[in-house]
C-alpha atoms as a PDB file:
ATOM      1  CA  UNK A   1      44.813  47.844 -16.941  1.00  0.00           C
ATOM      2  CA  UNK A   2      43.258  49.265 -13.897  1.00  0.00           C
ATOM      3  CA  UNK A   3      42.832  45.546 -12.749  1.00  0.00           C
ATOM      4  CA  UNK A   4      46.150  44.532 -13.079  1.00  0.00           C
ATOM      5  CA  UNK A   5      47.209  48.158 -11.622  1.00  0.00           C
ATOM      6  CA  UNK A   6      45.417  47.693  -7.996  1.00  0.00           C
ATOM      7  CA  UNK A   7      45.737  43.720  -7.908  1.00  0.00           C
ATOM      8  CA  UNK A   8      47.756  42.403  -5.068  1.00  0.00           C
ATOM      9  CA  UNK A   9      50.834  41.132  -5.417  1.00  0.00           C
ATOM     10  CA  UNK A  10      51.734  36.956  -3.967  1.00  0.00           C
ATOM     11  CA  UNK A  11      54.265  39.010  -1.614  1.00  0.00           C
ATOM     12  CA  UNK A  12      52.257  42.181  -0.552  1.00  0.00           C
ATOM     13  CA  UNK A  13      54.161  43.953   2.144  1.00  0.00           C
ATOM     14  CA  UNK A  14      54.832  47.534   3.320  1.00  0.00           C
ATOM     15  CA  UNK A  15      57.167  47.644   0.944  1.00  0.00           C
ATOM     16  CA  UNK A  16      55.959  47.109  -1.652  1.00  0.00           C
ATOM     17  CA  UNK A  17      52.665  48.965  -0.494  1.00  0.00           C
ATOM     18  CA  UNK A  18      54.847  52.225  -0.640  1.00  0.00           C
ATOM     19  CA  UNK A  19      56.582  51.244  -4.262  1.00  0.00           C
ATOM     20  CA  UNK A  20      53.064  51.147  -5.525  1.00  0.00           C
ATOM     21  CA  UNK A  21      52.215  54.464  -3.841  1.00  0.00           C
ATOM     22  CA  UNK A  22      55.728  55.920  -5.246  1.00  0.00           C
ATOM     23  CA  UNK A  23      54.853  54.710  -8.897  1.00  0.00           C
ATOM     24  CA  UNK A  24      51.377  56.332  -8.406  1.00  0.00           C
ATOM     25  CA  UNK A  25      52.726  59.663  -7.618  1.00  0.00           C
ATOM     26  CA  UNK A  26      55.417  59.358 -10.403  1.00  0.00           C
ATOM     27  CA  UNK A  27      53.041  58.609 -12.926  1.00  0.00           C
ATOM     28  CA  UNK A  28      50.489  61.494 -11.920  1.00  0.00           C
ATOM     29  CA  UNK A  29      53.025  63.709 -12.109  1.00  0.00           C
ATOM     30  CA  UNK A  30      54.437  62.807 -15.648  1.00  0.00           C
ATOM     31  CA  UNK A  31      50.543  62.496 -16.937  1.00  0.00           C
ATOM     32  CA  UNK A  32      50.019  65.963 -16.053  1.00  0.00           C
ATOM     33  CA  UNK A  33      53.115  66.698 -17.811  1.00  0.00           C
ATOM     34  CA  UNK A  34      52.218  64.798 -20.883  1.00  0.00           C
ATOM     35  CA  UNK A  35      48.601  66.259 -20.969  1.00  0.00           C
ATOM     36  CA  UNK A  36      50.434  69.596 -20.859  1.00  0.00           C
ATOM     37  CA  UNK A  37      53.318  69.577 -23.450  1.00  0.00           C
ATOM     38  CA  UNK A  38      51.903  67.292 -25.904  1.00  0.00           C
ATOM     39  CA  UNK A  39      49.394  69.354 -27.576  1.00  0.00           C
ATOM     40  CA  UNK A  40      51.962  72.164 -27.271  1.00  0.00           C
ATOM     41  CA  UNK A  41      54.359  70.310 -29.093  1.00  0.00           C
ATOM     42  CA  UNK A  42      51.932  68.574 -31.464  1.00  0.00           C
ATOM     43  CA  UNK A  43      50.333  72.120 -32.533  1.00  0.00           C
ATOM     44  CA  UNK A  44      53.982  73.331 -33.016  1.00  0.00           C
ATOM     45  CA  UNK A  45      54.792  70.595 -35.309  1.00  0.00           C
ATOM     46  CA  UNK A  46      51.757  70.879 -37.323  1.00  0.00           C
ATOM     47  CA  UNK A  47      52.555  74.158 -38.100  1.00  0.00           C
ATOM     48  CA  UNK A  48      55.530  73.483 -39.397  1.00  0.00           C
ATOM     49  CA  UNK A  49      53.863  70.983 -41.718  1.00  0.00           C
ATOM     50  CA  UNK A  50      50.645  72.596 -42.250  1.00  0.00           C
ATOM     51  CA  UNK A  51      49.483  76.277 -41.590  1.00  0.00           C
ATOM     52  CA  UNK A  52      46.501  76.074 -40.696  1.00  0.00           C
ATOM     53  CA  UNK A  53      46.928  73.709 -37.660  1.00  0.00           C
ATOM     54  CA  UNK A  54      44.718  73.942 -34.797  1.00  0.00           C
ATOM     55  CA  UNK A  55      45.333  73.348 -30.629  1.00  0.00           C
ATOM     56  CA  UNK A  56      43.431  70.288 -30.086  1.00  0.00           C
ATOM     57  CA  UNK A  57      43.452  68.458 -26.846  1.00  0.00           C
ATOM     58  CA  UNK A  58      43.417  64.668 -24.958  1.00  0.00           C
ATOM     59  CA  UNK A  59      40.097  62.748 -24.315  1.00  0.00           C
ATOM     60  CA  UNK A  60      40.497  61.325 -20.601  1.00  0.00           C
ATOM     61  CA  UNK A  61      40.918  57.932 -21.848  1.00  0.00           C
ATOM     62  CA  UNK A  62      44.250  58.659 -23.355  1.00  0.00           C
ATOM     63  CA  UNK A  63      45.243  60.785 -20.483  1.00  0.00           C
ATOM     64  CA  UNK A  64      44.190  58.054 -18.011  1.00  0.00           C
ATOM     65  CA  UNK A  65      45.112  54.889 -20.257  1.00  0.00           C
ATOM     66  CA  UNK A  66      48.873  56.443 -20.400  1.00  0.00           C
ATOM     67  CA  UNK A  67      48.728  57.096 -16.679  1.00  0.00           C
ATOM     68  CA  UNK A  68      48.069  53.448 -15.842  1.00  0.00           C
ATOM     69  CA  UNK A  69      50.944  52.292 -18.027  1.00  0.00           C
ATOM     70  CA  UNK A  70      53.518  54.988 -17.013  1.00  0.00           C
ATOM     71  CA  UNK A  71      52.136  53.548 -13.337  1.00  0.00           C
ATOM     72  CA  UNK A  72      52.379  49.734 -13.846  1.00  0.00           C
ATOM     73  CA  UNK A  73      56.323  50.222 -15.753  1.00  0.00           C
ATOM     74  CA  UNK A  74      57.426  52.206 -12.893  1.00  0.00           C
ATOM     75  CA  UNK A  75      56.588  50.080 -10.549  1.00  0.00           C
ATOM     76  CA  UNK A  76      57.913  46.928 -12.138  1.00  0.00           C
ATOM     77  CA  UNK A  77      60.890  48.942 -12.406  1.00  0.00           C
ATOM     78  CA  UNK A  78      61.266  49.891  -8.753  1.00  0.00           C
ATOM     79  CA  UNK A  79      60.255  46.915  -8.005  1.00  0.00           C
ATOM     80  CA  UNK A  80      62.634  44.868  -9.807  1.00  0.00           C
ATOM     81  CA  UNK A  81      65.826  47.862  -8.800  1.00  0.00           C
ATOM     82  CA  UNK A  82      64.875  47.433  -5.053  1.00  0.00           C
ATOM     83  CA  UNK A  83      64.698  43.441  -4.838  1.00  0.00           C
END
């Protein structure tokens, strides 16, 4: 993922230089979000279900493994909305 995530495109420009940079940021941003709410919002479910739930956290795989694709579908997306 991080190969395919830094490779060059056939058509690298300034352009698309600053989509890539864009997507980065986006995805950063929603990551730290994500890292955030989700074991807010898993512990909150689990006690619903279960009473005796505990707050458990993300390894950094997960955290950076959903920051690469958050990353690459942005930028396919901005890429594709701005051709």
């Amino acid at each position: 993922m991080l190969l395919i995530s830094i490779s060059k495109d056939r058509e690298e420009d300034e352009f698309i230089e600053t989509l890539r940079a864009q997507s980065y940021r986006i995805a950063f941003v929603l990551a730290i979000l994500y890292s955030l709410l989700q074991p807010i919002i898993n512990y909150g479910v689990g006690k619903l279900f279960n009473a005796d739930e505990k707050l458990v956290g993300f390894t950094y795989f997960e955290v950076l493994f959903y920051m690469l694709v958050v990353q690459l579908m942005i930028f396919w997306q901005l890429k594709r909305l701005n051709r």
